[in-house]
N, C-alpha and C. Protein backbone atom coordinates (compact mmCIF):
# COMPACT_ATOMS: atom_id res chain seq x y z
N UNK A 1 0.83 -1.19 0.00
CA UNK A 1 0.00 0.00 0.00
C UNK A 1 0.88 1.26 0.00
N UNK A 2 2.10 1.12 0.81
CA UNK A 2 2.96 2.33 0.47
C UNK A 2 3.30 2.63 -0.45
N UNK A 3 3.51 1.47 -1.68
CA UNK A 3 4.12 1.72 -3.03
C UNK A 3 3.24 2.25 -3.67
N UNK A 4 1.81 2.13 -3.67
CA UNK A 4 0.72 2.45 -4.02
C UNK A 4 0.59 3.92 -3.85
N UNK A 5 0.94 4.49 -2.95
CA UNK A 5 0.45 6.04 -2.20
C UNK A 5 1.54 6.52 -2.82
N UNK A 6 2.60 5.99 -2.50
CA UNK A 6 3.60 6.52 -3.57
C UNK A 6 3.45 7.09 -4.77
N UNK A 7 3.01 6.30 -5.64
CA UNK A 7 3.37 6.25 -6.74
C UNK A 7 1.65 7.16 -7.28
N UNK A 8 0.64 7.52 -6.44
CA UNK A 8 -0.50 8.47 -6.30
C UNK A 8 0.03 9.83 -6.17
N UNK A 9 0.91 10.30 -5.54
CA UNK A 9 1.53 11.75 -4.75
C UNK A 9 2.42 11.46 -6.18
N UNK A 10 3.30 10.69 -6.18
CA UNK A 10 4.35 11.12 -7.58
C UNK A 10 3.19 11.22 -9.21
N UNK A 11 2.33 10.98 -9.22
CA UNK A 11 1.54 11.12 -10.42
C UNK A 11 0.58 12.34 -10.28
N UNK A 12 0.35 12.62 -8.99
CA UNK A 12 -0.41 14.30 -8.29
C UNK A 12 0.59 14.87 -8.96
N UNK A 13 1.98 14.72 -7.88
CA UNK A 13 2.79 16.14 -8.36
C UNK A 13 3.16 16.37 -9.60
N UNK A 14 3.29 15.31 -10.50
CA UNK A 14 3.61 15.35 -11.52
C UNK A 14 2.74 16.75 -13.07
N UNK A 15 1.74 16.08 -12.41
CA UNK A 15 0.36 16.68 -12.98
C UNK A 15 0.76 18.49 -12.66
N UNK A 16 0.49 18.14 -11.63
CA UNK A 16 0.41 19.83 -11.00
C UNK A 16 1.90 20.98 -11.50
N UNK A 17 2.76 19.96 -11.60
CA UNK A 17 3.73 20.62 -12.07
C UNK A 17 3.89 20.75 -13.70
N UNK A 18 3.43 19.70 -14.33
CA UNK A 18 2.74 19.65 -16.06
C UNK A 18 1.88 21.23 -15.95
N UNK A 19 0.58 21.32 -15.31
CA UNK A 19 -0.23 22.30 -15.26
C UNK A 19 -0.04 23.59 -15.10
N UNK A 20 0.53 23.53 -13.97
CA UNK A 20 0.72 24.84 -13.12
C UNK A 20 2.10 25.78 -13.58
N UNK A 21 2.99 24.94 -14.10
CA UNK A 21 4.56 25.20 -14.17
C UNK A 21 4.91 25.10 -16.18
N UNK A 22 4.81 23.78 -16.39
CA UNK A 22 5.48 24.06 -17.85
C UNK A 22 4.43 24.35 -18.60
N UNK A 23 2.94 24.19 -18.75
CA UNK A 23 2.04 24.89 -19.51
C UNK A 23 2.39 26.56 -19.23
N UNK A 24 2.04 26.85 -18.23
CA UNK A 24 2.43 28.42 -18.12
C UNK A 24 3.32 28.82 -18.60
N UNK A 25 4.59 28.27 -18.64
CA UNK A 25 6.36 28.51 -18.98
C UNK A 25 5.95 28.27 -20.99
N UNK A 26 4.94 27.60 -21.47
CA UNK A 26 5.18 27.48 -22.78
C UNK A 26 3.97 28.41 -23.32
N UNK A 27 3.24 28.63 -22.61
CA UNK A 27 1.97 30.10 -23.25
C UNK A 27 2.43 31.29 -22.97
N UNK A 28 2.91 31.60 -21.91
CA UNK A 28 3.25 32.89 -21.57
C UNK A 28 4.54 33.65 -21.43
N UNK A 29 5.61 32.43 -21.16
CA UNK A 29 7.18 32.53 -21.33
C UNK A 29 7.52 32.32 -22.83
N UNK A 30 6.48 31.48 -24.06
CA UNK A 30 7.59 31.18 -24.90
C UNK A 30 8.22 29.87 -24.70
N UNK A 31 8.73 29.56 -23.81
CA UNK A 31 9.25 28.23 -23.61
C UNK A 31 8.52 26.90 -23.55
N UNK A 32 8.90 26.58 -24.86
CA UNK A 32 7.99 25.25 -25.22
C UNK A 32 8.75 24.00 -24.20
N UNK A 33 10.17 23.86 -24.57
CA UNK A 33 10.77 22.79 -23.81
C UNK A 33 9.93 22.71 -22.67
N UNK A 34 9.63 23.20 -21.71
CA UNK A 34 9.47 22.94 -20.11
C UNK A 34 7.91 21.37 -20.33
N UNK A 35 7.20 21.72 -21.40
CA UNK A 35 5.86 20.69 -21.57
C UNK A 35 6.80 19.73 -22.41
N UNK A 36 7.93 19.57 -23.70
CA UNK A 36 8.09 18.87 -23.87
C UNK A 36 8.91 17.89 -22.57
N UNK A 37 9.68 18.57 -21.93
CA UNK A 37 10.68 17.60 -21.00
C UNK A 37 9.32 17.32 -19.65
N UNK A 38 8.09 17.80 -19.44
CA UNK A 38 7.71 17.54 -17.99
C UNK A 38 6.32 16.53 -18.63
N UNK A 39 5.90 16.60 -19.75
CA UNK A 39 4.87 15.83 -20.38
C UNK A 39 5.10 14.25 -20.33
N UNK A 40 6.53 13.91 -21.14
CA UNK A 40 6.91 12.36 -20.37
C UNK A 40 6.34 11.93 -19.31
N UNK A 41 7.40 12.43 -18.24
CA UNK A 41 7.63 12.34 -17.21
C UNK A 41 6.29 12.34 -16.60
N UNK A 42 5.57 13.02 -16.72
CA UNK A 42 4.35 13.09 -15.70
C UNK A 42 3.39 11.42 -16.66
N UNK A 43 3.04 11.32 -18.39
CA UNK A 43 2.87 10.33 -18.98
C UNK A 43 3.28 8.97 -18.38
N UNK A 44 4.83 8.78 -18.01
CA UNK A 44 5.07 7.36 -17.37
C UNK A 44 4.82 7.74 -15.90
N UNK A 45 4.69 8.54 -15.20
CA UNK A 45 4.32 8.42 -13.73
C UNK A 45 2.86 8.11 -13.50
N UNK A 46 1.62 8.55 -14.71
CA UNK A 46 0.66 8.22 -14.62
C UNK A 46 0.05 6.92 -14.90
N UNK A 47 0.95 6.34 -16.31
CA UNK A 47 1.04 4.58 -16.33
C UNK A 47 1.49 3.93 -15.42
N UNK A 48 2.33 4.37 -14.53
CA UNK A 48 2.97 3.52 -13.59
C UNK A 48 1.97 3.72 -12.56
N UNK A 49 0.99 4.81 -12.26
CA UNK A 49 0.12 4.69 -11.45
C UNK A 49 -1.28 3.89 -11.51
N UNK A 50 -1.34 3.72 -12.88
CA UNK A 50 -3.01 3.55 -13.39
C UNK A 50 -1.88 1.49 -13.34
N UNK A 51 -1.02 1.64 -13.86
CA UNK A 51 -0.59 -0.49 -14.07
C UNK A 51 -1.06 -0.50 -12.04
N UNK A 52 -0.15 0.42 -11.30
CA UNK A 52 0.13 -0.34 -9.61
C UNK A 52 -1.68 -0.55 -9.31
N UNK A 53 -2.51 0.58 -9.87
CA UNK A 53 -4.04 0.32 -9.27
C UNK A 53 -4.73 -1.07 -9.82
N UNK A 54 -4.41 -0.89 -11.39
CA UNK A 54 -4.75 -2.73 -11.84
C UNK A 54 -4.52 -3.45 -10.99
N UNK A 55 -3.20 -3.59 -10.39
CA UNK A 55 -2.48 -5.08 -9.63
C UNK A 55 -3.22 -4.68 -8.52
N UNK A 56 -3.68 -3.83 -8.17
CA UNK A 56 -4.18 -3.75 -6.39
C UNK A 56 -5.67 -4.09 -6.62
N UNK A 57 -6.46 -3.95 -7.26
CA UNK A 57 -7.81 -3.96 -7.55
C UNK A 57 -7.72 -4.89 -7.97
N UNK A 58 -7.12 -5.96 -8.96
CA UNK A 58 -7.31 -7.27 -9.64
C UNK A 58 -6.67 -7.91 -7.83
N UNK A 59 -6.41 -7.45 -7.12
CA UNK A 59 -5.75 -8.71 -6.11
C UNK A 59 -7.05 -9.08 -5.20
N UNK A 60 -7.82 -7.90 -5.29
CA UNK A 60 -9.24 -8.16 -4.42
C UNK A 60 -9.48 -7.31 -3.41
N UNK A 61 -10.91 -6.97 -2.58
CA UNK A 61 -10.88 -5.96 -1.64
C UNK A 61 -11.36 -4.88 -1.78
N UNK A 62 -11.26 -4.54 -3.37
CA UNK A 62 -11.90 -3.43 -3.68
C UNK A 62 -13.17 -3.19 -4.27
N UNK A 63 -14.31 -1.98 -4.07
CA UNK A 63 -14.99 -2.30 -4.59
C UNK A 63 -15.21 -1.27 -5.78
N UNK A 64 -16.19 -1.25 -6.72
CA UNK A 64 -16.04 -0.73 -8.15
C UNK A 64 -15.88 0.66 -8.03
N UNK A 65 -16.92 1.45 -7.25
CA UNK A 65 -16.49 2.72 -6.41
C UNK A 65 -15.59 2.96 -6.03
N UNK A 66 -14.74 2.76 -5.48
CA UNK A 66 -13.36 2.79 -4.60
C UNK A 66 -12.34 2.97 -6.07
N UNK A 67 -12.52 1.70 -6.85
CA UNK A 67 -11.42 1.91 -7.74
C UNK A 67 -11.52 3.30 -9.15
N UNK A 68 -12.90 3.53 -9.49
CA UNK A 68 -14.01 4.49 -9.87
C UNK A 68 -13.16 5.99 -8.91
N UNK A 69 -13.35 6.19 -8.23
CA UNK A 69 -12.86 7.33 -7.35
C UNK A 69 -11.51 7.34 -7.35
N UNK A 70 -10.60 6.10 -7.50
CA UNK A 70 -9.07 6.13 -7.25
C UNK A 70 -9.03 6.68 -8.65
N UNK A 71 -9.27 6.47 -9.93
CA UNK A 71 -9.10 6.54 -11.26
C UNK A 71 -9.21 8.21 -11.39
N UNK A 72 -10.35 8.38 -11.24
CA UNK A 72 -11.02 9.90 -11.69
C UNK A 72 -9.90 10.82 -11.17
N UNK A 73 -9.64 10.40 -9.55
CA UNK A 73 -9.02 11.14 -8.82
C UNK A 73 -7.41 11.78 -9.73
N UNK A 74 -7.16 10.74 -10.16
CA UNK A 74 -5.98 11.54 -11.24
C UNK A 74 -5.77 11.57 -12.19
N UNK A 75 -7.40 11.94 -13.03
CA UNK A 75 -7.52 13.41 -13.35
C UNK A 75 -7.94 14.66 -13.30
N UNK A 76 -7.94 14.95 -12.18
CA UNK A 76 -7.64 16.19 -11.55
C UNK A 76 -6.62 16.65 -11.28
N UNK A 77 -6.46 18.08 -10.86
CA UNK A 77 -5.44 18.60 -10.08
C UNK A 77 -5.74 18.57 -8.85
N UNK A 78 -5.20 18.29 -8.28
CA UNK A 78 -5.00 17.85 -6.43
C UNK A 78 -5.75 16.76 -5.41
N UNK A 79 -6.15 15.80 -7.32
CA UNK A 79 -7.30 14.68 -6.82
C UNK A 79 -6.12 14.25 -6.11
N UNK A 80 -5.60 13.21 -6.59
CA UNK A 80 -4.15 12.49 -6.24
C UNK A 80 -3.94 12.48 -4.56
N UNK A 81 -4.16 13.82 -4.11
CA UNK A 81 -3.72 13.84 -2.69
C UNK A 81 -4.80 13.75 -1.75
N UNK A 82 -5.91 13.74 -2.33
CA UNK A 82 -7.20 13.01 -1.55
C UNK A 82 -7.35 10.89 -1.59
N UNK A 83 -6.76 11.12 -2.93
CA UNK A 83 -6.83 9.52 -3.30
C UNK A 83 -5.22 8.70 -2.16
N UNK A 84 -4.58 9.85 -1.92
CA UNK A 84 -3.87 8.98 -1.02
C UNK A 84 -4.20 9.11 0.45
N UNK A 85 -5.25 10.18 0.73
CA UNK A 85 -5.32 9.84 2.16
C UNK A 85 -6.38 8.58 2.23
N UNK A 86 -7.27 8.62 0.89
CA UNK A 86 -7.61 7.18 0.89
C UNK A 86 -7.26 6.06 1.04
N UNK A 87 -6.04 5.88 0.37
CA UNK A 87 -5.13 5.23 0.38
C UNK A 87 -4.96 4.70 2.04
N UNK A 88 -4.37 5.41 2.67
CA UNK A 88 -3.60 5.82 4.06
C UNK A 88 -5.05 5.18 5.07
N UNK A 89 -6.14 5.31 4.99
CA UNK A 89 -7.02 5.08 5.31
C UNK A 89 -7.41 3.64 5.39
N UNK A 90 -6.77 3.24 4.45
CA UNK A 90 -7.32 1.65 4.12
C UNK A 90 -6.13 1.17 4.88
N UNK A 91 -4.84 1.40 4.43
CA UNK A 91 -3.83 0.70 4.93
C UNK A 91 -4.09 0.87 6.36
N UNK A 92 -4.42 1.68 7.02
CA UNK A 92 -4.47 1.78 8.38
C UNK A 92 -5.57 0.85 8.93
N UNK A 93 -6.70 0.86 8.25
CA UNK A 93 -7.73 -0.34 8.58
C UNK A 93 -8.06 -2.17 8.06
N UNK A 94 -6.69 -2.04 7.16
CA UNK A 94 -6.24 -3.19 6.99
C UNK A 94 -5.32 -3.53 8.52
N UNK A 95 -4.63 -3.02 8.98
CA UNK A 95 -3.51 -3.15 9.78
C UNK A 95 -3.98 -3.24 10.94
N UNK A 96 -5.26 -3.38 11.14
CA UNK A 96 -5.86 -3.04 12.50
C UNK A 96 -5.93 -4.83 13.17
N UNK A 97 -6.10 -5.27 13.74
CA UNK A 97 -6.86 -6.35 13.92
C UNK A 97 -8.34 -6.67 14.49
């Protein structure tokens, strides 16, 4: 579940910094590079987020909602950091006995 929350916050920030930072830097600075070099990067942080939710949802536990809300959540800007206190939430009530 940590790798999971992980890899939620690295596909948030990713986003937010795509959005907030190199879109702005290429409409209003002129500087196209900043979306070509941060567009990747945020692209494989979001596959690597959307493959880790497959393997967690195909393992069981979840229900269609839950995974429905994990999905949507990043795409938004600042879904990501609600979807990990979700995250944080479960792991903590998994861990309980």
């Amino acid at each position: 579940m940590l790798r999971m929350r992980t890899a939620c916050l690295v596909e948030g920030g990713t986003l937010i910094l795509l959005l907030f930072v190199a879109v702005p830097l290429k409409h209003l600075a002129g500087f196209p590079d900043a979306v070509k070099a941060m567009g990747p990067v945020h692209g494989l942080a979001f596959l690597t987020y959307f493959w880790m939710l497959t393997r967690m949802v195909s393992s069981g536990g979840w229900s269609r909602g839950e995974t429905i809300k994990l999905f949507a959540a990043a795409m938004v800007p600042f879904g990501a950091f609600f979807s990990a206190r979700t995250l944080t939430r479960r792991a903590a009530l998994a861990s309980t006995p």
